[in-house]
C-alpha atoms as a PDB file:
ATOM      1  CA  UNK A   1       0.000   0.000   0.000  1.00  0.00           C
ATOM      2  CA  UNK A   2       2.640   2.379   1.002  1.00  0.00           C
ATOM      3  CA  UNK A   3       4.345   1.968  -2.659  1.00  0.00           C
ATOM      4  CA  UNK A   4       1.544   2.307  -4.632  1.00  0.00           C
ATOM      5  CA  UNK A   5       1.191   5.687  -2.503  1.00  0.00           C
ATOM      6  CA  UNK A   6       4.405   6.360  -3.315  1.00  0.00           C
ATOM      7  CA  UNK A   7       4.530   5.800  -6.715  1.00  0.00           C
ATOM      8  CA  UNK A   8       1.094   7.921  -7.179  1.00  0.00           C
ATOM      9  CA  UNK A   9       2.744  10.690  -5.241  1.00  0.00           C
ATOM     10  CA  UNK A  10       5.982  10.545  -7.482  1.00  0.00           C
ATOM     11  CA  UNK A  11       4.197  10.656 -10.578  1.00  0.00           C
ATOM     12  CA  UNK A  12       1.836  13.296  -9.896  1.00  0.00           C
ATOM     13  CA  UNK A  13       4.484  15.669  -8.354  1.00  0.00           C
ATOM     14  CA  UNK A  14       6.629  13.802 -11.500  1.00  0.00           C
ATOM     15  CA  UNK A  15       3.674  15.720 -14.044  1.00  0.00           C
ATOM     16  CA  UNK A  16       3.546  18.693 -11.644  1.00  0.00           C
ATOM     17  CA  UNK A  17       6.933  19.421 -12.040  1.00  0.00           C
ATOM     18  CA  UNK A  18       7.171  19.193 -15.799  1.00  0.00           C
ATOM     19  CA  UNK A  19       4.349  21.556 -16.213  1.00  0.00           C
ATOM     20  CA  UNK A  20       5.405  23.942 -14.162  1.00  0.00           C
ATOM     21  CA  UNK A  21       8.946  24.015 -16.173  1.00  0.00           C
ATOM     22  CA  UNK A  22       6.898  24.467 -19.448  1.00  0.00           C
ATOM     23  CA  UNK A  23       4.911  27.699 -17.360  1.00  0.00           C
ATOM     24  CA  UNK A  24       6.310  30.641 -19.325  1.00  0.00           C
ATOM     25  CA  UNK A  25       6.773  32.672 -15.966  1.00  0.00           C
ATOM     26  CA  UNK A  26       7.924  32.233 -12.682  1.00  0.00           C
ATOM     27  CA  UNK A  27       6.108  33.314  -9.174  1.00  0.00           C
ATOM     28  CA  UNK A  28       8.726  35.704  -7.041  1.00  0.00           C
ATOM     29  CA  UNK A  29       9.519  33.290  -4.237  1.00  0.00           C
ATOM     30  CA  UNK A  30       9.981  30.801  -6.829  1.00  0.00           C
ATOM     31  CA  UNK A  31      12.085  32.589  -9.367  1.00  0.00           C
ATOM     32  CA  UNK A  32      14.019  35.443  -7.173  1.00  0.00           C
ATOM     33  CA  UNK A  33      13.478  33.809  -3.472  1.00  0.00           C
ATOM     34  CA  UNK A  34      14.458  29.837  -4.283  1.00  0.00           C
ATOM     35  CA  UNK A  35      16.154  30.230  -7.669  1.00  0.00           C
ATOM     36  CA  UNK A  36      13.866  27.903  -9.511  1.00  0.00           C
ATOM     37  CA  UNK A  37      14.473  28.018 -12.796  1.00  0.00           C
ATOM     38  CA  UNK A  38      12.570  25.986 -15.928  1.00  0.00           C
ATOM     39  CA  UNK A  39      15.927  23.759 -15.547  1.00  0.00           C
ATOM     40  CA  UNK A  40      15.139  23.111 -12.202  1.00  0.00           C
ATOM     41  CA  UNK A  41      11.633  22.385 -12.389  1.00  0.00           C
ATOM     42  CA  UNK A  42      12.482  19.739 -15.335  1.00  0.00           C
ATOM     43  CA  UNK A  43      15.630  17.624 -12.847  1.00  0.00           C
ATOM     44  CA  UNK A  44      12.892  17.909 -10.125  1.00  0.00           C
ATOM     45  CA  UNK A  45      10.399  15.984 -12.693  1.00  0.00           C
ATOM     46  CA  UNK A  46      13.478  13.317 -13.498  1.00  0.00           C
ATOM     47  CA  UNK A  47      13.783  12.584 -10.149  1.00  0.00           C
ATOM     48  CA  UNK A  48      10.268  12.383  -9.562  1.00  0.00           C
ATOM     49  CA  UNK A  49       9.765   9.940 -12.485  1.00  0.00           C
ATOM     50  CA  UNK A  50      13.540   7.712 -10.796  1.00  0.00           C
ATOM     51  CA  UNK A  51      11.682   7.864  -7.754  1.00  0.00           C
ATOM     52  CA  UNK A  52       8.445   5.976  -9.636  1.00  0.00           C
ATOM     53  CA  UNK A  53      10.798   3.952 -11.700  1.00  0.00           C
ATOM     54  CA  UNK A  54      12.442   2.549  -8.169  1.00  0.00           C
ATOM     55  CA  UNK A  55       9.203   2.146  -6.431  1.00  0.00           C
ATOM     56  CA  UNK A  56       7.924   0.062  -8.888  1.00  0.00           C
ATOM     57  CA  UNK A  57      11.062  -2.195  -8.325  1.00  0.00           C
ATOM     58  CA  UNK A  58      10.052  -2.445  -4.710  1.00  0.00           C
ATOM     59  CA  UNK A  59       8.644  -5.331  -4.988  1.00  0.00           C
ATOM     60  CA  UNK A  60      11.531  -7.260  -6.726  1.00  0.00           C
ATOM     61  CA  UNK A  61      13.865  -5.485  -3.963  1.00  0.00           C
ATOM     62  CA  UNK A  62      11.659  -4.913  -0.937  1.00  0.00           C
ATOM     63  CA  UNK A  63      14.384  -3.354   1.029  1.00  0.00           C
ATOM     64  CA  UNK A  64      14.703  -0.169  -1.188  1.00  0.00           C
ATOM     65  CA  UNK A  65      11.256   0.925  -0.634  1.00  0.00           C
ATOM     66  CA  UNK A  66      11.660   2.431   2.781  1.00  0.00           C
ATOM     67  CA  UNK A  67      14.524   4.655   2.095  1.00  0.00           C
ATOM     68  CA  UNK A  68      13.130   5.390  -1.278  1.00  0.00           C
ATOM     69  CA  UNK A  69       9.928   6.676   0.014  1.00  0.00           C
ATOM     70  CA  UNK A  70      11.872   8.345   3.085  1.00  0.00           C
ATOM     71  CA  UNK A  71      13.547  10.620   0.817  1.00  0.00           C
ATOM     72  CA  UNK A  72      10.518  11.238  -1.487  1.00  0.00           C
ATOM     73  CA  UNK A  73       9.267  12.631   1.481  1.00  0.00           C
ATOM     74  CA  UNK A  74      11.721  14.859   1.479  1.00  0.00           C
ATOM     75  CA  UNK A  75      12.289  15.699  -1.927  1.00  0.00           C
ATOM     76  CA  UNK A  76       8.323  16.219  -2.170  1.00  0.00           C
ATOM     77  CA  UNK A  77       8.793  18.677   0.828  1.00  0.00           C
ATOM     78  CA  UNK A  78      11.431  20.640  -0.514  1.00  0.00           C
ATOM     79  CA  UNK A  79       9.475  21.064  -3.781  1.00  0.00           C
ATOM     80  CA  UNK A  80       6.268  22.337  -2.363  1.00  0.00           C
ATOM     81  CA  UNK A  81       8.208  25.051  -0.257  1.00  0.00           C
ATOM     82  CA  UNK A  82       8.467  26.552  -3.453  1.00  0.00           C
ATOM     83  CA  UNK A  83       4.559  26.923  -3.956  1.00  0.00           C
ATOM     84  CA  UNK A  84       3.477  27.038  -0.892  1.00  0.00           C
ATOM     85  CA  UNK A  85       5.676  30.095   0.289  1.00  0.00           C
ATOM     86  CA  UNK A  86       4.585  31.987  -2.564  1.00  0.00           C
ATOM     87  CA  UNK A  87       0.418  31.173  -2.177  1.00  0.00           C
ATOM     88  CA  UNK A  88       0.324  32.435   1.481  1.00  0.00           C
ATOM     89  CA  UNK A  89       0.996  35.903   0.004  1.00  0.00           C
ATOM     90  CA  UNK A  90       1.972  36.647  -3.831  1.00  0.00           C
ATOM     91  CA  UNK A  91       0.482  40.210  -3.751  1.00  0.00           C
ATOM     92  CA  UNK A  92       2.499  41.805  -0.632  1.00  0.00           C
END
């Protein structure tokens, strides 16, 4: 259960990712604040889609999926800083 979660989460942050690079501008936190370029949106989306590609080896390799969804966790968390500074107040 936790995989498939896992490899949900990593493919719609995976799509997420790869539309934002395609946006043709960037919010302030995210462009002056964090430095997120198109570039970085688009290696964010890779490693979203490796992190899909390795979950859905879990079950050939069970012991990868803990520390493979440990660090998704991260990596998901460090991504949505990005948004989620910039929604609490993109007009001040």
């Amino acid at each position: 259960m936790w995989v498939a979660s896992g490899i949900v989460l990593s493919l719609a942050l995976a799509i997420a990712a790869w539309l934002r690079s395609r946006a043709s501008t960037t919010t302030y936190y995210e462009g002056e604040v964090y430095g997120m370029s198109h570039a970085a949106h688009r290696g964010y989306a890779l490693t979203f889609a490796g992190f899909a590609a390795v979950l859905l080896a879990a079950p050939a390799w069970p012991a990868i999926a803990v520390p493979a969804l440990a660090v998704l966790a991260v990596a998901a968390i460090l991504y949505g800083a990005t948004f989620l500074r910039g929604a609490s107040g993109e007009d001040e």
